[in-house]
Protein backbone atom coordinates (compact mmCIF):
# COMPACT_ATOMS: atom_id res chain seq x y z
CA UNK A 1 96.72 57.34 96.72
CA UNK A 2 96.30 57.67 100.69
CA UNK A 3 99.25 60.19 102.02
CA UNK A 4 101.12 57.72 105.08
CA UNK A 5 101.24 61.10 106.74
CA UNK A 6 98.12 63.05 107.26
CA UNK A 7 95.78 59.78 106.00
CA UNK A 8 94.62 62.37 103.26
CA UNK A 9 93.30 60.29 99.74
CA UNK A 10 94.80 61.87 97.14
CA UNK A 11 94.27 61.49 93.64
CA UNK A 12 96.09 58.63 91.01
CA UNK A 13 99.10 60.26 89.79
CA UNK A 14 99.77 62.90 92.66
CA UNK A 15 103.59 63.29 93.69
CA UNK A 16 102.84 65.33 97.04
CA UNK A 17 99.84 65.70 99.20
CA UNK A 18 96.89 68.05 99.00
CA UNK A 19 96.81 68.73 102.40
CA UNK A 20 100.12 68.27 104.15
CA UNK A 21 102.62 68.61 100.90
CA UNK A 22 104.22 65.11 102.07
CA UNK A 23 105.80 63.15 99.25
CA UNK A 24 103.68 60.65 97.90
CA UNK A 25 106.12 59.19 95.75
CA UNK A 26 110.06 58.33 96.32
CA UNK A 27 112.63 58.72 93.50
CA UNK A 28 115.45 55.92 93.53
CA UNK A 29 119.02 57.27 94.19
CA UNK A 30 120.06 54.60 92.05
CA UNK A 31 118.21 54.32 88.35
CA UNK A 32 115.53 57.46 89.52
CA UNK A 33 112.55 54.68 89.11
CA UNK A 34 109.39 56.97 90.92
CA UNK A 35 107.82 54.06 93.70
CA UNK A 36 105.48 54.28 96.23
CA UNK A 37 106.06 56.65 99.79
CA UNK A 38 105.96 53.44 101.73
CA UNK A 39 108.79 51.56 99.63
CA UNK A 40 111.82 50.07 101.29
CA UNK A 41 113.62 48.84 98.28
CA UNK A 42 113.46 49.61 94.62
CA UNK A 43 111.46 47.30 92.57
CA UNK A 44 113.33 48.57 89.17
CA UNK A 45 116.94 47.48 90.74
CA UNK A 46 116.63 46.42 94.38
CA UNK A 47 118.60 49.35 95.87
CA UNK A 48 117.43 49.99 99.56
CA UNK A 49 115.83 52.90 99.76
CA UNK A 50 115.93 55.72 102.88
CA UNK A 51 112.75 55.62 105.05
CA UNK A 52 110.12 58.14 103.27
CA UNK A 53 107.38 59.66 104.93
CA UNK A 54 109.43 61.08 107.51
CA UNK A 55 112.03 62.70 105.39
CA UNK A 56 108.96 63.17 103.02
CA UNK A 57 108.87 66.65 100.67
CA UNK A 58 112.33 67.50 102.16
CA UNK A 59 114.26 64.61 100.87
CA UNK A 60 112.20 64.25 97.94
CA UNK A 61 113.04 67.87 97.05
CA UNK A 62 116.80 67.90 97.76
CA UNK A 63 117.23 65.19 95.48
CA UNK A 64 114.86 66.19 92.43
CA UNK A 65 117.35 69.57 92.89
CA UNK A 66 120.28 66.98 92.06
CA UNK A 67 119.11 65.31 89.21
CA UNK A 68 118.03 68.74 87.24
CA UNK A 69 121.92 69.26 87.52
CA UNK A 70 122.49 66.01 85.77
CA UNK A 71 122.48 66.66 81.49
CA UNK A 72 120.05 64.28 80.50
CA UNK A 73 121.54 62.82 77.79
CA UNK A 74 124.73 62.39 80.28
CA UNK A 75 122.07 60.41 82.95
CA UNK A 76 120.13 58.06 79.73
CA UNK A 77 124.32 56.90 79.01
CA UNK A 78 124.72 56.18 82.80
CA UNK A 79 121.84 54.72 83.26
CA UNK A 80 122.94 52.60 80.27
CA UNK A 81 126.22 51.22 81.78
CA UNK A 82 123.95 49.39 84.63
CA UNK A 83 124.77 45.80 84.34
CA UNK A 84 127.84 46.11 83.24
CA UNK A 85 130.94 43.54 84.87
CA UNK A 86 131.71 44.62 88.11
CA UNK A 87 135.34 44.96 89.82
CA UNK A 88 137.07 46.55 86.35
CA UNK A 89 140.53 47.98 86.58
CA UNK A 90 140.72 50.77 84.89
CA UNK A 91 142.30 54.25 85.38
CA UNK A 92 140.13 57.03 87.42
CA UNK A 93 140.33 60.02 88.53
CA UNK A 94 139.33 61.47 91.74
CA UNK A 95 137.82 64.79 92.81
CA UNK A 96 137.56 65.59 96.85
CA UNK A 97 135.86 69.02 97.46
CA UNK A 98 134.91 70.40 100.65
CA UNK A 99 134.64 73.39 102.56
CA UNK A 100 137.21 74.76 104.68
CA UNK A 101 136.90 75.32 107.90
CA UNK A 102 132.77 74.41 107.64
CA UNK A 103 132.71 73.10 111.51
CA UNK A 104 134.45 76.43 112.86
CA UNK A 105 132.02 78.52 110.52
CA UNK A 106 128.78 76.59 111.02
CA UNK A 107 128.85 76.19 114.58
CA UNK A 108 128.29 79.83 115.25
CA UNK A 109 125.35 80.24 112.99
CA UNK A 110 121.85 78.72 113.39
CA UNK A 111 120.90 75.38 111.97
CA UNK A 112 118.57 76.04 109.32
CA UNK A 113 121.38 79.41 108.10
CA UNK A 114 123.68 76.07 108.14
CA UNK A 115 121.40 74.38 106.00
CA UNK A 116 121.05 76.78 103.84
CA UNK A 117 124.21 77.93 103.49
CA UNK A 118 125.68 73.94 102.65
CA UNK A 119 123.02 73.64 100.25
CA UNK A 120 123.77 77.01 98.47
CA UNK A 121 127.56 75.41 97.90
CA UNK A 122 126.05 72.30 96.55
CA UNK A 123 124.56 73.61 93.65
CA UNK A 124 128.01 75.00 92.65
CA UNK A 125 130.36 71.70 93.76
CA UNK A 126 127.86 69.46 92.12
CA UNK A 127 126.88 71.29 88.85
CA UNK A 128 130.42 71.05 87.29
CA UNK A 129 131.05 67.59 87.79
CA UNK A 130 127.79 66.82 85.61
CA UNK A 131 128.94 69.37 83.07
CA UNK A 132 132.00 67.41 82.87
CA UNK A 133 130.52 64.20 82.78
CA UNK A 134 132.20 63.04 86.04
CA UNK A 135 129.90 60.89 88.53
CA UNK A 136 128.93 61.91 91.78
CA UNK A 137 130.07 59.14 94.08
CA UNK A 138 129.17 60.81 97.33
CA UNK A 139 127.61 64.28 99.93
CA UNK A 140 129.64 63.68 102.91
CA UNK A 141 128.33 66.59 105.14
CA UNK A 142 130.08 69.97 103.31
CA UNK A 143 132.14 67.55 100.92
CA UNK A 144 131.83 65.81 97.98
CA UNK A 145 134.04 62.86 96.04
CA UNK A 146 133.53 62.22 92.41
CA UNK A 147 134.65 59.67 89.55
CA UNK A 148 136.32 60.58 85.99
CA UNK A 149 136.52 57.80 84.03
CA UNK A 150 133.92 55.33 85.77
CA UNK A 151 131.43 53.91 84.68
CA UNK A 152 131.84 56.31 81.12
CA UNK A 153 135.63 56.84 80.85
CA UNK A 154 136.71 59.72 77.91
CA UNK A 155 140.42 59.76 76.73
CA UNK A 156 140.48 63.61 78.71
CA UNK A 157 139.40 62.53 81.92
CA UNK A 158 142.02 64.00 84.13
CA UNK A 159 141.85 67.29 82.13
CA UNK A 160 137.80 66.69 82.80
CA UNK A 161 138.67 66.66 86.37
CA UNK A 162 140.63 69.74 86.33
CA UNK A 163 137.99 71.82 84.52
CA UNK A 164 135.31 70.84 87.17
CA UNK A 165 138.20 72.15 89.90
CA UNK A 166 138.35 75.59 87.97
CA UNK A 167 134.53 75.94 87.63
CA UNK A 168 134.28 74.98 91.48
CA UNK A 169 136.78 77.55 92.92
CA UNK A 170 135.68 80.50 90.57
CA UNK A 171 132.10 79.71 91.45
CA UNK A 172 133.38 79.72 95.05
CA UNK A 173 134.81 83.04 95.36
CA UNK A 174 131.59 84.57 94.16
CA UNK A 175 129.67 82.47 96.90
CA UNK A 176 131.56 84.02 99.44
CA UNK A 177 131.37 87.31 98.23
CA UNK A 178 127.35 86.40 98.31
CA UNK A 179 127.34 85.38 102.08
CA UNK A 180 129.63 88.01 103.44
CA UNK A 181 127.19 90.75 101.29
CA UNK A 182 124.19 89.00 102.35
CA UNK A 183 124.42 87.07 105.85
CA UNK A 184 127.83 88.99 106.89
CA UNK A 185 129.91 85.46 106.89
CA UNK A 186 133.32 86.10 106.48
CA UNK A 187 136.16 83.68 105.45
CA UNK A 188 134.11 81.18 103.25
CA UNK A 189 136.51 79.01 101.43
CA UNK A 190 136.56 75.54 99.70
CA UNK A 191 139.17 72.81 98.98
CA UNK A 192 139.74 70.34 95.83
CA UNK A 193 141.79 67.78 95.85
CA UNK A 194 142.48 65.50 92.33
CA UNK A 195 144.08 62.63 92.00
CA UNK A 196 144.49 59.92 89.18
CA UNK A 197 145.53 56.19 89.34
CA UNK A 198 144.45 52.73 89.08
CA UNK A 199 141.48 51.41 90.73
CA UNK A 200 139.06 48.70 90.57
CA UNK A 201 135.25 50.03 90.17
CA UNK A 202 132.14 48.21 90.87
């Protein structure tokens, strides 16, 4: 397989390139079918896909980081509830996490320590929605908004929801203890907001 990168022929099978570590191989946000570097759209379900080679080993990276967080017998039952009818009505409820005061905090520190630092709460404001069986609906900069109830719904979904919250806030006091030992940040915070009610998902 020739790297779009470097031009480098790499063997059949490789992910990342021998000589300049460039992904060789996207993963589909949407059903995690592997395609070609050069793919614009999925060929397993037709979801457009973000431009490779240039995000390359970075983006490919990020998100394999995601989906270890996902159970995998929690991703083979969402992956089964593709195809399913569209605009359902159903109840759902909503978790909004972000950090506080990110923009105030960030701005002062260099962009890769930013980077870092947003990735590092990630792995704690992601993790518990999985655990939970919630859906991650969307990374919005230093936030986060996730489903209860949609597409796999559970009688406890609001109690779900409030569980993940918990998990989240503990995990972020010990975060910020982290940074202010480590990097001397001070004041490191996160919000989470929950709400349940009727919505149409699709």
């Amino acid at each position: 397989m020739r790297c779009l990168q470097c031009g480098t022929e790499n063997r059949a099978g490789a992910r990342f390139c021998r000589k300049c570590a460039a992904a060789l191989a996207l993963v589909c946000a949407q059903c995690g079918a592997e395609l070609p570097a050069d793919a614009q759209f999925c060929d397993a379900c037709g979801a457009a896909l973000a431009p490779g080679p240039a995000a390359g080993a970075e983006a490919n990276a990020a998100l394999e980081r995601l989906m270890r967080q996902v159970p995998k017998e929690y991703a083979e039952r969402l992956l089964a509830t593709r195809g399913q009818p569209h605009d359902e009505r159903r109840t759902v409820t909503i978790l909004f996490s972000d950090i506080k005061g990110s923009t105030a905090m960030l701005e002062k520190l260099d962009p890769e320590d930013a980077k870092e630092i947003i990735l590092g709460a990630f792995e704690f404001l992601i993790a518990p929605i999985y655990r939970y069986e919630g859906t991650l609906v969307q990374l919005m900069g230093d936030a986060i908004l996730a489903f209860f109830g949609a597409p796999i719904a559970h009688e406890d979904d609001p109690e779900r929801a409030c569980r993940a919250a918990l998990e989240i806030t503990t995990e972020s006091t010990e975060y910020a203890k982290k940074l202010e030992r480590e990097k001397g940040i001070e004041g490191f915070n996160v919000r989470v907001g929950i709400h349940t009610g009727l919505g149409v998902v699709g």
